[in-house]
Protein backbone atom coordinates (compact mmCIF):
# COMPACT_ATOMS: atom_id res chain seq x y z
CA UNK A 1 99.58 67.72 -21.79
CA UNK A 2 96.75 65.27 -21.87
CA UNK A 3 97.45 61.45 -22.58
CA UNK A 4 95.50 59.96 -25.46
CA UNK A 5 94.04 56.48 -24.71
CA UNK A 6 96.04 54.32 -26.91
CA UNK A 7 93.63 51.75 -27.61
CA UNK A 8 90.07 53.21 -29.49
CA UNK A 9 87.22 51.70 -30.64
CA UNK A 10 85.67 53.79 -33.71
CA UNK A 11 82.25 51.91 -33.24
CA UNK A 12 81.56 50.39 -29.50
CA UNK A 13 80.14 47.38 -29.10
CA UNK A 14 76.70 48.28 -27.53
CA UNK A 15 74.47 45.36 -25.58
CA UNK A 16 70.70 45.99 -25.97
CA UNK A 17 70.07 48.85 -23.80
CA UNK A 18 72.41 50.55 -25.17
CA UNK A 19 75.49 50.40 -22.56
CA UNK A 20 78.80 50.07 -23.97
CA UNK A 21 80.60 47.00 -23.91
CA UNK A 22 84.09 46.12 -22.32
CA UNK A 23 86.76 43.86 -23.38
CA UNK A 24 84.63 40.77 -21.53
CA UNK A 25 81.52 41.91 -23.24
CA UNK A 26 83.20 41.67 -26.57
CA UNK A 27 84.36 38.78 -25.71
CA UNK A 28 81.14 37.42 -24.93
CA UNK A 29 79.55 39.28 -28.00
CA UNK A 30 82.20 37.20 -30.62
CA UNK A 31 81.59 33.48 -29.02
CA UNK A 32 77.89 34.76 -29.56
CA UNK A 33 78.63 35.22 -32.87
CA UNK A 34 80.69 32.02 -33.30
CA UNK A 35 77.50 29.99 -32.12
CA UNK A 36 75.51 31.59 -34.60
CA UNK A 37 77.79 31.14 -37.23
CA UNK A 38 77.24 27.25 -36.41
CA UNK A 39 73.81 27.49 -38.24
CA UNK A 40 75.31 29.46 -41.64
CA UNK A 41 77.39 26.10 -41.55
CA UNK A 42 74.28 24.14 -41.20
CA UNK A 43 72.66 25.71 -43.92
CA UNK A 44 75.92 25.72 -45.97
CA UNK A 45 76.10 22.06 -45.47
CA UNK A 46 72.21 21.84 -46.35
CA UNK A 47 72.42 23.91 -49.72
CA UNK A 48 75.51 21.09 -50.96
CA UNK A 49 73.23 18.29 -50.06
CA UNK A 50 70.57 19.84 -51.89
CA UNK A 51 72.69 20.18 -54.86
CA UNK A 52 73.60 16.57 -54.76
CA UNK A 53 69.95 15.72 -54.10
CA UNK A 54 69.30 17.57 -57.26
CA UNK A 55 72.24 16.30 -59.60
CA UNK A 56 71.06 12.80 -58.78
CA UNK A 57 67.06 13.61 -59.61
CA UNK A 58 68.40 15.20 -63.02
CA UNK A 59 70.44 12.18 -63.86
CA UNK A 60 67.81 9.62 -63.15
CA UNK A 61 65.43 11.33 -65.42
CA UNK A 62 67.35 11.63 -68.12
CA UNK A 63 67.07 14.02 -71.07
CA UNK A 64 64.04 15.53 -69.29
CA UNK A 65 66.01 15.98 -66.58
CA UNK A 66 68.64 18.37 -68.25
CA UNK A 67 67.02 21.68 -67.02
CA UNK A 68 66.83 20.24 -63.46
CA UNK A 69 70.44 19.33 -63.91
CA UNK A 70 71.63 23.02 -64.78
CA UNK A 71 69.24 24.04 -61.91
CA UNK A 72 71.78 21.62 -59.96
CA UNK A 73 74.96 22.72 -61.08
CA UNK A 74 74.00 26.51 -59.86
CA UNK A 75 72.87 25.67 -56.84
CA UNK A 76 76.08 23.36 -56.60
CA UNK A 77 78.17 26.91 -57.52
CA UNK A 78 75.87 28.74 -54.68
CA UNK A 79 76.67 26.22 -52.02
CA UNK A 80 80.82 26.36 -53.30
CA UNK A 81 80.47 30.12 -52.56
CA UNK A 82 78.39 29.68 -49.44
CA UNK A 83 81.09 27.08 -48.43
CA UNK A 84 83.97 29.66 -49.27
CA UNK A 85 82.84 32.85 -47.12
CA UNK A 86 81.90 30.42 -44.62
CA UNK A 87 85.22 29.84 -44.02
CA UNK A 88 86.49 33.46 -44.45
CA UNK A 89 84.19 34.78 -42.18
CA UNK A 90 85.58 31.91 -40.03
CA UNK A 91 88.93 33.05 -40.03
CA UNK A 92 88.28 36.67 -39.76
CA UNK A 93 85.92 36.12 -36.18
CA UNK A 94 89.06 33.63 -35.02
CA UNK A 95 90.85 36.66 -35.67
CA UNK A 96 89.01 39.44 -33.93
CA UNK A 97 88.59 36.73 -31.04
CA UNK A 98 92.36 36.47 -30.63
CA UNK A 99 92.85 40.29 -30.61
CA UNK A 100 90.50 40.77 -27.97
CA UNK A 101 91.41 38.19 -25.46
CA UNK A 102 95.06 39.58 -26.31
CA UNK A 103 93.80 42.93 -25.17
CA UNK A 104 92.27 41.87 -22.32
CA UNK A 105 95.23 40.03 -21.32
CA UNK A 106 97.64 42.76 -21.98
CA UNK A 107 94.67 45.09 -19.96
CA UNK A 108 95.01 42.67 -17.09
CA UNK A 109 98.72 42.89 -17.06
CA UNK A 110 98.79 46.21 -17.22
CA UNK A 111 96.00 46.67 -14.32
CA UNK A 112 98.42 43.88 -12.72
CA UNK A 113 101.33 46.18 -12.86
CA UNK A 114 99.81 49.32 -11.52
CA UNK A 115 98.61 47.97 -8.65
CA UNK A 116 102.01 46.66 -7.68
């Protein structure tokens, strides 16, 4: 009877020549991720300043400013929605971050116990 490994990745993490990844790798690969996800803040953050920028350019022109202003409110809706999965995809790399360093741990354990 042959033991199944009972943790399985259906898609490995792969670096850029190709070599599979481990559990540090990922680890390495998601606070990678993280510190790029620091610049779809930025731009979040950017896009709602814009909007304001905008609202505020409509208003002081007035009536000729109405078709600026609905240009404002969309790109205030963009930057709500920009905001929103910002914060999703947040949560969701917070998550895959805690699996993995709870694998690793439980791998190191494990590695911990065999040896003894």
């Amino acid at each position: 009877m042959t033991s199944k490994p009972v943790i399985t990745f259906a898609n490995p993490i792969k670096d850029d020549d190709g070599n599979t990844l481990g559990v540090v790798g990922k680890t390495i690969f998601v606070d990678y991720f993280s510190k790029r996800f620091d610049s779809f803040k930025y731009m979040g953050n950017s896009t709602k300043l814009l909007s304001l920028n905008a609202a505020i350019e409509a208003s002081r022109l007035g009536e000729e400013g109405k078709g600026f202003g609905v240009v404002a409110s969309e790109i205030k809706k963009l930057s709500n929605n920009v905001e929103t999965q910002i914060v999703n995809i947040g949560e969701i790399v917070a998550q895959i971050n805690e699996k993995i360093v709870n694998m690793k741990d439980k791998m190191t354990s494990l590695n911990r116990d065999y040896k003894d």
